[in-house]
Protein backbone atom coordinates (compact mmCIF):
# COMPACT_ATOMS: atom_id res chain seq x y z
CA UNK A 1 -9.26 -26.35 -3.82
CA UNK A 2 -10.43 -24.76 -7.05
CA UNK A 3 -9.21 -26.77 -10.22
CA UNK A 4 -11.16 -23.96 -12.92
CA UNK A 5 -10.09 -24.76 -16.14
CA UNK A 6 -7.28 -21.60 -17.59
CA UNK A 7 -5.77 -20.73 -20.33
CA UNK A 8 -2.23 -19.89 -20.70
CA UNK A 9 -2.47 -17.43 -23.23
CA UNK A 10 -6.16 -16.44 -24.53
CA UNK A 11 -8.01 -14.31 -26.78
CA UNK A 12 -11.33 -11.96 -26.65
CA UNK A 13 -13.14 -11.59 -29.35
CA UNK A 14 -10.18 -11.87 -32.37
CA UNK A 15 -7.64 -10.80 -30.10
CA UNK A 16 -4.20 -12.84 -31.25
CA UNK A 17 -2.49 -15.10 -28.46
CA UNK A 18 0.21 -12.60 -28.10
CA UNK A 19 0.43 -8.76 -26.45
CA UNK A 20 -2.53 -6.73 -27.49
CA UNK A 21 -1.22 -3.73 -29.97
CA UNK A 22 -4.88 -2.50 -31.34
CA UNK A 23 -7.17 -0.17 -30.11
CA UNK A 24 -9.98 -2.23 -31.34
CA UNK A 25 -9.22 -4.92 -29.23
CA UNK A 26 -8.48 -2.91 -26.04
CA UNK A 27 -11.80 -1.77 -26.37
CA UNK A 28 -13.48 -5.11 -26.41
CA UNK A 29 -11.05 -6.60 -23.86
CA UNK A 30 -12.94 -3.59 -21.66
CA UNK A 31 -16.43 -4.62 -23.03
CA UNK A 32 -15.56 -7.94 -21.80
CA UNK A 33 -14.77 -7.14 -18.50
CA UNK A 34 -17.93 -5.39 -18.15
CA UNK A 35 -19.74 -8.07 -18.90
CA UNK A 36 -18.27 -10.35 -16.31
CA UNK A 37 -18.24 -7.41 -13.38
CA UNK A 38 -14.93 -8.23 -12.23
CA UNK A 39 -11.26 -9.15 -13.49
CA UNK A 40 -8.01 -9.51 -12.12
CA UNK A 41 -5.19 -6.80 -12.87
CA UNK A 42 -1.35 -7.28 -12.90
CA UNK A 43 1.09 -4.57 -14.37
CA UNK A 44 4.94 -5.14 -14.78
CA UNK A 45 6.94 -1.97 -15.21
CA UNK A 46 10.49 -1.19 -14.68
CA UNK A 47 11.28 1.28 -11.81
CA UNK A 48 15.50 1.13 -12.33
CA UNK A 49 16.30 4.94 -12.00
CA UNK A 50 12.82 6.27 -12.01
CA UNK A 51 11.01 7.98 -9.52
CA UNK A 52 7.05 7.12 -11.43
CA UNK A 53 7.92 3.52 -13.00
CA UNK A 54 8.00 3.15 -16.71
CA UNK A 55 4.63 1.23 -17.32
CA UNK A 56 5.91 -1.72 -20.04
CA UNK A 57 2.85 -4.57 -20.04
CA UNK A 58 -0.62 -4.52 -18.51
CA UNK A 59 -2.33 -8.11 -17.66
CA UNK A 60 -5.59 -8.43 -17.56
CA UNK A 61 -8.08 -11.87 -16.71
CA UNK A 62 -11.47 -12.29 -16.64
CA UNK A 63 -14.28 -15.55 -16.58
CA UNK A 64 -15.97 -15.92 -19.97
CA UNK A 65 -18.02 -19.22 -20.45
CA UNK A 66 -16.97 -20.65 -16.80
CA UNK A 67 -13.41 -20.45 -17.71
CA UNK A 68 -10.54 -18.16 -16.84
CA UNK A 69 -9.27 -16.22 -19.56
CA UNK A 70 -6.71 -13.36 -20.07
CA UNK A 71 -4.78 -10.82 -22.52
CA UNK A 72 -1.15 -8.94 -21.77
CA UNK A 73 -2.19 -5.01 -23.63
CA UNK A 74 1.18 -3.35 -24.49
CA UNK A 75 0.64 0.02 -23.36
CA UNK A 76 3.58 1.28 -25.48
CA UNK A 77 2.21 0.11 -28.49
CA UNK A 78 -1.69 1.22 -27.57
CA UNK A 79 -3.25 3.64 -25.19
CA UNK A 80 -4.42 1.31 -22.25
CA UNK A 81 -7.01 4.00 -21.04
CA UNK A 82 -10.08 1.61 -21.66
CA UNK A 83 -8.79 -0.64 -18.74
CA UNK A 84 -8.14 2.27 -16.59
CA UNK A 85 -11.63 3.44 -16.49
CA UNK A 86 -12.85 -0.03 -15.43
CA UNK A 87 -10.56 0.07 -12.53
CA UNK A 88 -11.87 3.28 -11.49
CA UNK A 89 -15.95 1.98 -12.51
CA UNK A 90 -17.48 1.08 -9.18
CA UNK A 91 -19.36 -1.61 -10.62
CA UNK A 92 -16.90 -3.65 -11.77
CA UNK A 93 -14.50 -5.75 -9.12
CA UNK A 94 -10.59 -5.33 -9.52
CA UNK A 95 -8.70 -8.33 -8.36
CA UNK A 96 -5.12 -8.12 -7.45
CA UNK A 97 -2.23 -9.44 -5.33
CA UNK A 98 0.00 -7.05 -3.47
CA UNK A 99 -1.57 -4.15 -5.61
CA UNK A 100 0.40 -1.22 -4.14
CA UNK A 101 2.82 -0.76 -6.82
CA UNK A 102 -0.30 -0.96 -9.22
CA UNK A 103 -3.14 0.89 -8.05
CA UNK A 104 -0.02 4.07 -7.69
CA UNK A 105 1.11 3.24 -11.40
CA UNK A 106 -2.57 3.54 -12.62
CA UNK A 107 -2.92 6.91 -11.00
CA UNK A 108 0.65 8.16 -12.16
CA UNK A 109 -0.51 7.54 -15.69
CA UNK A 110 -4.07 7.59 -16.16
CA UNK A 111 -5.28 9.78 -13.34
CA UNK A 112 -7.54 7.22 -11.74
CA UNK A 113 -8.05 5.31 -8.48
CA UNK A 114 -9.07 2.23 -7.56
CA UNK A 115 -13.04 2.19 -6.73
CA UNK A 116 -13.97 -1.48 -6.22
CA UNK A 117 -10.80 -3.29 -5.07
CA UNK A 118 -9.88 -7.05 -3.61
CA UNK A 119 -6.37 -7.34 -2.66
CA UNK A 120 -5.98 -10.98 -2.58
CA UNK A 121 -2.61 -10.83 -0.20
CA UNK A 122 -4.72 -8.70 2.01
CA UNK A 123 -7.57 -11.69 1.87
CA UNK A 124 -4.93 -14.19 2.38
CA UNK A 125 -3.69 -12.16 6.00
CA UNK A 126 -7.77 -12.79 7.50
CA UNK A 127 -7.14 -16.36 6.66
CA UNK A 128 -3.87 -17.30 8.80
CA UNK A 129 -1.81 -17.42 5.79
CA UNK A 130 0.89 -14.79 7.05
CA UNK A 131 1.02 -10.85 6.55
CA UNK A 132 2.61 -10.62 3.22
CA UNK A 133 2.21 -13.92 1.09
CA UNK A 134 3.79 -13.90 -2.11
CA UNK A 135 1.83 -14.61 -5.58
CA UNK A 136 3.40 -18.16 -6.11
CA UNK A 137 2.90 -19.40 -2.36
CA UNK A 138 -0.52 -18.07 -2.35
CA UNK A 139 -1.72 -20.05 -5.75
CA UNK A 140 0.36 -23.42 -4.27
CA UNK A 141 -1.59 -22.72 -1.02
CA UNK A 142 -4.89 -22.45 -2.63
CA UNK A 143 -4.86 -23.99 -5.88
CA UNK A 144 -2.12 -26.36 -5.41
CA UNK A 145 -0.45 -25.21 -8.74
CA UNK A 146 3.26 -24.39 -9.12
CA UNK A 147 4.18 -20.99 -10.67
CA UNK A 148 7.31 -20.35 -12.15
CA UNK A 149 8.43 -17.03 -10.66
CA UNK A 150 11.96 -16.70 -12.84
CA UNK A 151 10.59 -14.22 -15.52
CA UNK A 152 10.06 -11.67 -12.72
CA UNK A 153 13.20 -9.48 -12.90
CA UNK A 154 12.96 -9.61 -16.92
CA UNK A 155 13.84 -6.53 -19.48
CA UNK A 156 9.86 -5.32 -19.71
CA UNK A 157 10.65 -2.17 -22.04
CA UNK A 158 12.45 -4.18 -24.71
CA UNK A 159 10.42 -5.58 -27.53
CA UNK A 160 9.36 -7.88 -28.87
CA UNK A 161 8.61 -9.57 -25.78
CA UNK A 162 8.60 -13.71 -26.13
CA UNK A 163 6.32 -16.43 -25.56
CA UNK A 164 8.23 -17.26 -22.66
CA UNK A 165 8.01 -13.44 -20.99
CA UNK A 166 4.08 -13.50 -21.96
CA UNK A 167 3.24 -17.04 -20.24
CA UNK A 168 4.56 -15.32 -17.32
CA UNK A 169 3.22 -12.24 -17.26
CA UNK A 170 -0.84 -14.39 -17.75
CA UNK A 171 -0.13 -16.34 -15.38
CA UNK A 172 -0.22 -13.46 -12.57
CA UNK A 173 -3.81 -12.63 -14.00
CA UNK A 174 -5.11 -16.23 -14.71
CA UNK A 175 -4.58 -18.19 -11.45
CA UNK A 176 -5.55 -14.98 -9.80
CA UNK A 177 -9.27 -15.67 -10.72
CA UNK A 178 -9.90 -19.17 -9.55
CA UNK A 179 -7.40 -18.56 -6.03
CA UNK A 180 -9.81 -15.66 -5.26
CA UNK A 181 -13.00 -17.57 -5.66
CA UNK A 182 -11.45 -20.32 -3.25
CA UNK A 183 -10.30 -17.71 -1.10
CA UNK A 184 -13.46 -15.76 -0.95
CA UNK A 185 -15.54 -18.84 -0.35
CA UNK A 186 -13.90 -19.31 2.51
CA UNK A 187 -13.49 -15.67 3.74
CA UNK A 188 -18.09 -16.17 3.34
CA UNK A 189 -17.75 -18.91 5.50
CA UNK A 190 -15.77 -17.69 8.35
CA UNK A 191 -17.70 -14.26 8.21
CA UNK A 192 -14.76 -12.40 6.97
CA UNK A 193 -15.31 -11.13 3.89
CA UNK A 194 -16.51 -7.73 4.82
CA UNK A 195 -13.50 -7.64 6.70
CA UNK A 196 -11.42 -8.10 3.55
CA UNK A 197 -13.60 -6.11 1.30
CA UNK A 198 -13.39 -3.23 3.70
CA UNK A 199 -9.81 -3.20 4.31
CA UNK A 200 -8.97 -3.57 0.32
CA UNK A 201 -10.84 -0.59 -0.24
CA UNK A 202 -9.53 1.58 2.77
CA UNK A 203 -5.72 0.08 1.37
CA UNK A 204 -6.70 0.85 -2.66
CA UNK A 205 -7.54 4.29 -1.57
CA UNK A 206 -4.32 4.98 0.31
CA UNK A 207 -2.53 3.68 -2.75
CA UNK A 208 -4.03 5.69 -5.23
CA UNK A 209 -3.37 9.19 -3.68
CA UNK A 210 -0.08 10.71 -3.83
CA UNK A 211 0.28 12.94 -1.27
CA UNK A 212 0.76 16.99 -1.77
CA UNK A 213 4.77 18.35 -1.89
CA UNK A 214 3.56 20.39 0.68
CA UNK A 215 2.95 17.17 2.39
CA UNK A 216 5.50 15.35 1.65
CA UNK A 217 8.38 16.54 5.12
CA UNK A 218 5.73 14.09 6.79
CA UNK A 219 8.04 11.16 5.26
CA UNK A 220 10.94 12.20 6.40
CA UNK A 221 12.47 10.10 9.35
CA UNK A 222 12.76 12.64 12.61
CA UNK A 223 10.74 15.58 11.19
CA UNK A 224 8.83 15.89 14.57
CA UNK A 225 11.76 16.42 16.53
CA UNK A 226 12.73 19.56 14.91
CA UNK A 227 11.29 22.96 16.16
CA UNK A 228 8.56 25.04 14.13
CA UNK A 229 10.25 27.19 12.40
CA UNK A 230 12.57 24.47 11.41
CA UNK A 231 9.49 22.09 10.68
CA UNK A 232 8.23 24.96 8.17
CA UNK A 233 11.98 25.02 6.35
CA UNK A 234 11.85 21.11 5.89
CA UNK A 235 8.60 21.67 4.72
CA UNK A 236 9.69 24.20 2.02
CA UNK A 237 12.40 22.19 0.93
CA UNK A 238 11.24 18.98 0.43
CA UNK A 239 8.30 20.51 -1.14
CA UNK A 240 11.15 21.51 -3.95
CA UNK A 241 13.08 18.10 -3.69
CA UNK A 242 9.44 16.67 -4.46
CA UNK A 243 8.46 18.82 -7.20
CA UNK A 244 11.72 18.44 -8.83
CA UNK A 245 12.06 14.40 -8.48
CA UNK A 246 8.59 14.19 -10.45
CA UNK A 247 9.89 16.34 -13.14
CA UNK A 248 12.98 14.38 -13.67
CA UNK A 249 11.30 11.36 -13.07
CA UNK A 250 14.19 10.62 -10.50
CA UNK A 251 14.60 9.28 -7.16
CA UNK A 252 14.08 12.16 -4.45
CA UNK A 253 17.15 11.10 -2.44
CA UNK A 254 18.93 11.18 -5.90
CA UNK A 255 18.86 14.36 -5.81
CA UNK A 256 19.25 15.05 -1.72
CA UNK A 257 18.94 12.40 1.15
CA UNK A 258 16.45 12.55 4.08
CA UNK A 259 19.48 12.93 6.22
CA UNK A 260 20.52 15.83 4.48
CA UNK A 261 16.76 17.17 4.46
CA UNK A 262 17.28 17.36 8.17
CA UNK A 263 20.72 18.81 8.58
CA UNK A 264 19.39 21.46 5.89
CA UNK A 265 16.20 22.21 8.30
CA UNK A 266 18.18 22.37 11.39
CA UNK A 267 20.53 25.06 10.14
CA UNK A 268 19.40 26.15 6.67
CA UNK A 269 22.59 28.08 4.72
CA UNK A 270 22.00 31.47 3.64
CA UNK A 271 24.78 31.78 0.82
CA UNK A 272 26.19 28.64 -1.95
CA UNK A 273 29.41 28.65 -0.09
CA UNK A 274 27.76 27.80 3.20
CA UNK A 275 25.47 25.45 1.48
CA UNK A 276 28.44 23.60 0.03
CA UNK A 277 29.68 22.51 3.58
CA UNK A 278 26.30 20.91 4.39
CA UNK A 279 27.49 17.05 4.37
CA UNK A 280 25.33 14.86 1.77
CA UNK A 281 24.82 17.55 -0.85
CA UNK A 282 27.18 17.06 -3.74
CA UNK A 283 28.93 19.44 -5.23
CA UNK A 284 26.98 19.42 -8.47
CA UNK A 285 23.45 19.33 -6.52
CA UNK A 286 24.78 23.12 -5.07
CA UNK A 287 25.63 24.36 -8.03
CA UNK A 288 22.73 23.42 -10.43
CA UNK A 289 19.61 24.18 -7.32
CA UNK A 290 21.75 25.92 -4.93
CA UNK A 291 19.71 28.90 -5.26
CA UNK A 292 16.28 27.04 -5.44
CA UNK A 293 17.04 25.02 -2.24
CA UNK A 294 17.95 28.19 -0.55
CA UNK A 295 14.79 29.99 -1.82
CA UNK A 296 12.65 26.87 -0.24
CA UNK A 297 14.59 27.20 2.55
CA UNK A 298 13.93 31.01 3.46
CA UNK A 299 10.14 30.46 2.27
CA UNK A 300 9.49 27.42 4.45
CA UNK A 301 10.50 29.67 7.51
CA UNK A 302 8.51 32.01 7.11
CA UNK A 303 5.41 29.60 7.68
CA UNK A 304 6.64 28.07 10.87
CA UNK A 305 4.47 24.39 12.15
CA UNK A 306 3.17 26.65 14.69
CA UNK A 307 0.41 23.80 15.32
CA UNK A 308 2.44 20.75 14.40
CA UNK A 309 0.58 17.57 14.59
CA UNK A 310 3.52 15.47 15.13
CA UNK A 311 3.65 12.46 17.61
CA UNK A 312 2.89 13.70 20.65
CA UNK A 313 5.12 12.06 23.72
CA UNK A 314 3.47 9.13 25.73
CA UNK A 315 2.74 9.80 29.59
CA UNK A 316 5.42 6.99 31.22
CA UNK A 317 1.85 5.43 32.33
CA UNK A 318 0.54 5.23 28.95
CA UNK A 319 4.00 4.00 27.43
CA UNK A 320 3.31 0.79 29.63
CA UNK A 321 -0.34 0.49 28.30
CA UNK A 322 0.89 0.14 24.68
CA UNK A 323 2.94 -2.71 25.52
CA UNK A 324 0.08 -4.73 27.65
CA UNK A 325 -2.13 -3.74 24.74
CA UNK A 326 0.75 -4.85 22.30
CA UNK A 327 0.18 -8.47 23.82
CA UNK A 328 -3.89 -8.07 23.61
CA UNK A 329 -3.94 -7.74 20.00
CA UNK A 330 -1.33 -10.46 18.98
CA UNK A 331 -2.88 -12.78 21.36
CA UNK A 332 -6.13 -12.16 20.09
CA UNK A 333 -5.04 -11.78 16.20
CA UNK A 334 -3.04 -15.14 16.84
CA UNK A 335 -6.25 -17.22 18.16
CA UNK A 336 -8.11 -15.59 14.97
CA UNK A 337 -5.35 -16.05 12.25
CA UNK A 338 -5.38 -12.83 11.30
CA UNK A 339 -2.56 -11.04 10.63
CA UNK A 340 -2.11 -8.43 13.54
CA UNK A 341 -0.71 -5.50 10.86
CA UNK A 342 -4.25 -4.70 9.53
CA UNK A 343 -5.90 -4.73 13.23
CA UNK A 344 -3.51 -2.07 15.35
CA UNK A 345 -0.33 -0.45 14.85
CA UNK A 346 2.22 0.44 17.47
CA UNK A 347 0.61 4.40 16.68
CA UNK A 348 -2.92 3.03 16.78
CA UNK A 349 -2.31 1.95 20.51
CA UNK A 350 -0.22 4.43 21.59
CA UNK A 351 -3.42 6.88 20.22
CA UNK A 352 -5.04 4.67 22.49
CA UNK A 353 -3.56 5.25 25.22
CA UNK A 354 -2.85 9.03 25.27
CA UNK A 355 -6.80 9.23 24.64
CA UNK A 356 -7.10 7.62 27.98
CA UNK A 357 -4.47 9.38 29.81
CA UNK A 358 -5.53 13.03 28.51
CA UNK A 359 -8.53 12.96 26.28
CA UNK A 360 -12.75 12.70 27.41
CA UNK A 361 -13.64 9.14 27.65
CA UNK A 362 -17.10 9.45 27.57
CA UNK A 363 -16.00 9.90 23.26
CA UNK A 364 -14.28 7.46 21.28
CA UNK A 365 -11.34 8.87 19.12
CA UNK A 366 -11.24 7.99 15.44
CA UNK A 367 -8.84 5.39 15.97
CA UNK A 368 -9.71 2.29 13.72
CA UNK A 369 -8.74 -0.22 16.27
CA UNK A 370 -11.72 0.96 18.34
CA UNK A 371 -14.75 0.73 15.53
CA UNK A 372 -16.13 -1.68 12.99
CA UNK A 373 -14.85 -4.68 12.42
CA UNK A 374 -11.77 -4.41 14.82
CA UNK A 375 -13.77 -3.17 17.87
CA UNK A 376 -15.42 -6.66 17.78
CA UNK A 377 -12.28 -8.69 17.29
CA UNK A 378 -10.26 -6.82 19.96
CA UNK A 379 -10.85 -3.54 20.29
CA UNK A 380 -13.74 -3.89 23.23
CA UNK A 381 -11.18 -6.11 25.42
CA UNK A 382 -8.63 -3.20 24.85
CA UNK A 383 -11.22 -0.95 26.06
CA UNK A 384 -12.21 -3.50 28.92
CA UNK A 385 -8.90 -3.68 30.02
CA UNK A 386 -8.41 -0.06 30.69
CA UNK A 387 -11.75 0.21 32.13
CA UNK A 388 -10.32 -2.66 34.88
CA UNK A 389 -13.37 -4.97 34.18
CA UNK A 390 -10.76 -7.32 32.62
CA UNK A 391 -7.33 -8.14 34.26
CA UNK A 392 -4.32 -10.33 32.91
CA UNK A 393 -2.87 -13.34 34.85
CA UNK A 394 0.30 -14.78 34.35
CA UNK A 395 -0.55 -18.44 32.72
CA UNK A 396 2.21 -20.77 31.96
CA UNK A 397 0.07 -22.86 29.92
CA UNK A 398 -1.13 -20.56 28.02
CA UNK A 399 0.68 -20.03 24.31
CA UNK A 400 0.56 -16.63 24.83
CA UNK A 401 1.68 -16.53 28.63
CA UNK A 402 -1.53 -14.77 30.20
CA UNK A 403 -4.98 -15.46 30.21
CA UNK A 404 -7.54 -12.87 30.80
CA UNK A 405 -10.09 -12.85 34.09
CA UNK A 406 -13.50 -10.61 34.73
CA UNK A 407 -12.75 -8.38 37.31
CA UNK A 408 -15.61 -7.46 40.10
């Protein structure tokens, strides 16, 4: 295991051991980074009530004369923009754990994405270590160093922050460094790390978009069940719930649930009183928008889903596929240790397998379980199997309950 030496709290240039308030300093904490072509990120922010989390600290480690060294910037004292435009520089490597929540806070309030990312939780799923490791396991599991997790629910906004709260917050950034050299010396060995870098990237760009309003009835649970014209009304309306969430900053299903989303798509009210006996919409919700959600309503219909590209339903045939092909890929992920999340979804197979039912064979479909990477880990036995040159036998012995035979 790595044992690179850290510091708890450190300093760049004549940066104080405390939050980073000066622009001067931001700047050279940046020209640091730069210089060592990759650091590890780590934001804490407070999300209570919000809809875009209020961005309170941002952590930031890098190596500077073979040691690990880091600074917590308070972005409500200083602009933090210097930082954000090495996350988006190509050149320079962006190391974080679990970096969802960051990567969509960096593009909420700078406008930028990340372009050169390692997501050391995703690293830690190609090496066996489970899907969704937390921080503190992951450094115990690869440094063998205890990290005290109890400042993580903490009052961010309020200031000044203490010693206490800023040991915490370094420590996310400072372990970070030496874990991810372990972890990508092993990843080299094991021929993985492409894997990793590949999948981080594919993830960081996911989490730095936020899709359109117009876009956003996709994430609402049952919308391809509902007809066209109905589709096009959800559509309009949770275009408005969208629009208006972001400029409250406020929950969407604050201001109406995905239930009621539905029930208003279904049968969308053409008057307040009727839109008052929808169930789920308050009282105060109908009279401040009542006219706007009826508006959205009306205008949604009249752009009907003609050519909805909802789930399409399985073939009874192909239903069964996706479960044989279900066993392929944990069987295969379990022999690897690799966590079977990032190889095939339930959607990726069942793509699969309506591409085989319906679709020309002699062309592969886009679906990711079937190139790169995953096509050489399982995604030529899936295709195998449905060609009938493999064939499944029951196999008490085995751990996963079948073994796999050429067929003639």
């Amino acid at each position: 295991m790595a044992t690179a030496q850290t510091d708890e709290v450190a300093s760049a240039g004549d940066v104080p051991p405390s939050s980073v308030t000066r622009a001067s300093d931001v700047a050279r904490i940046a020209d640091a980074i730069r210089a060592a072509g990759a650091f590890a990120l780590d934001l804490e922010f407070m999300s209570e009530e919000r809809y875009v989390p209020a961005l309170a600290l941002v952590q930031v480690g890098w190596w500077a004369d073979g040691r690990a060294v880091a600074a917590a910037i308070d972005p409500l004292a200083v602009d933090a923009s210097p930082i954000a435009d090495v996350v988006a520089d190509p050149s320079i490597v962006t190391i974080l754990h679990s970096g969802q929540a960051d990567l969509a806070l960096m593009r909420s309030h700078y406008g930028v994405a990340g372009a050169a990312v390692v997501d050391t939780q995703v690293a830690a799923a190609f090496l066996g270590m489970g899907e969704q490791i937390g921080y503190a396991p992951f450094v115990q599991r690869t440094l063998g160093l205890e990290v005290d997790k109890g400042g993580q629910f903490t009052e961010w906004l309020r200031r000044p922050l203490s010693s206490q709260q800023l040991r915490y917050a370094l420590d996310d950034v400072l372990h970070l460094l030496p874990a991810w050299e372990d972890v990508r010396a092993e990843l080299e060995a094991r021929g993985r790390l492409g894997w990793v870098l590949e999948e981080s990237e594919r993830l960081a760009r996911t989490w730095s978009e936020r899709p359109a309003p117009e876009e956003m009835y996709r994430r609402v649970s049952g919308w391809a069940g509902l007809r066209p014209r109905q589709q096009g009304a959800l559509r309009g309306v949770a275009a408005w719930r969208e629009r208006e969430a972001l400029s409250l900053n406020r929950p969407p299903s604050r201001l109406i649930a995905e239930r009621t989303l539905l029930e208003l798509a279904r049968r969308p009210p053409r008057t307040i009183e009727s839109l008052r006996e929808v169930r789920g919409l308050s009282e105060g919700i109908a009279r401040r928008y009542g006219q706007d959600i009826i508006r959205a309503l009306e205008a949604g219909e009249q752009h009907p889903l003609e050519n909805s590209d909802g789930p399409k339903p399985l073939p009874p045939a192909a239903q069964a596929w996706v479960g044989v092909m279900g066993g392929l890929v944990q069987a295969h992920c379990r022999d690897a240790d690799i966590a079977a999340r990032f190889v095939a979804s339930r959607s990726d197979l069942e793509a699969v397998a309506l591409w085989w039912c319906e679709g020309d064979r002699s062309v592969l479909p886009d679906t990711p379980v079937l190139h790169g990477w995953r096509r050489a880990l399982v995604g030529e036995v899936l295709l195998d199997w449905l060609r009938g040159s493999l064939g499944l036998v029951a196999d008490a012995d085995s751990p996963f309950g079948f073994r796999l035979v050429d067929l003639p």
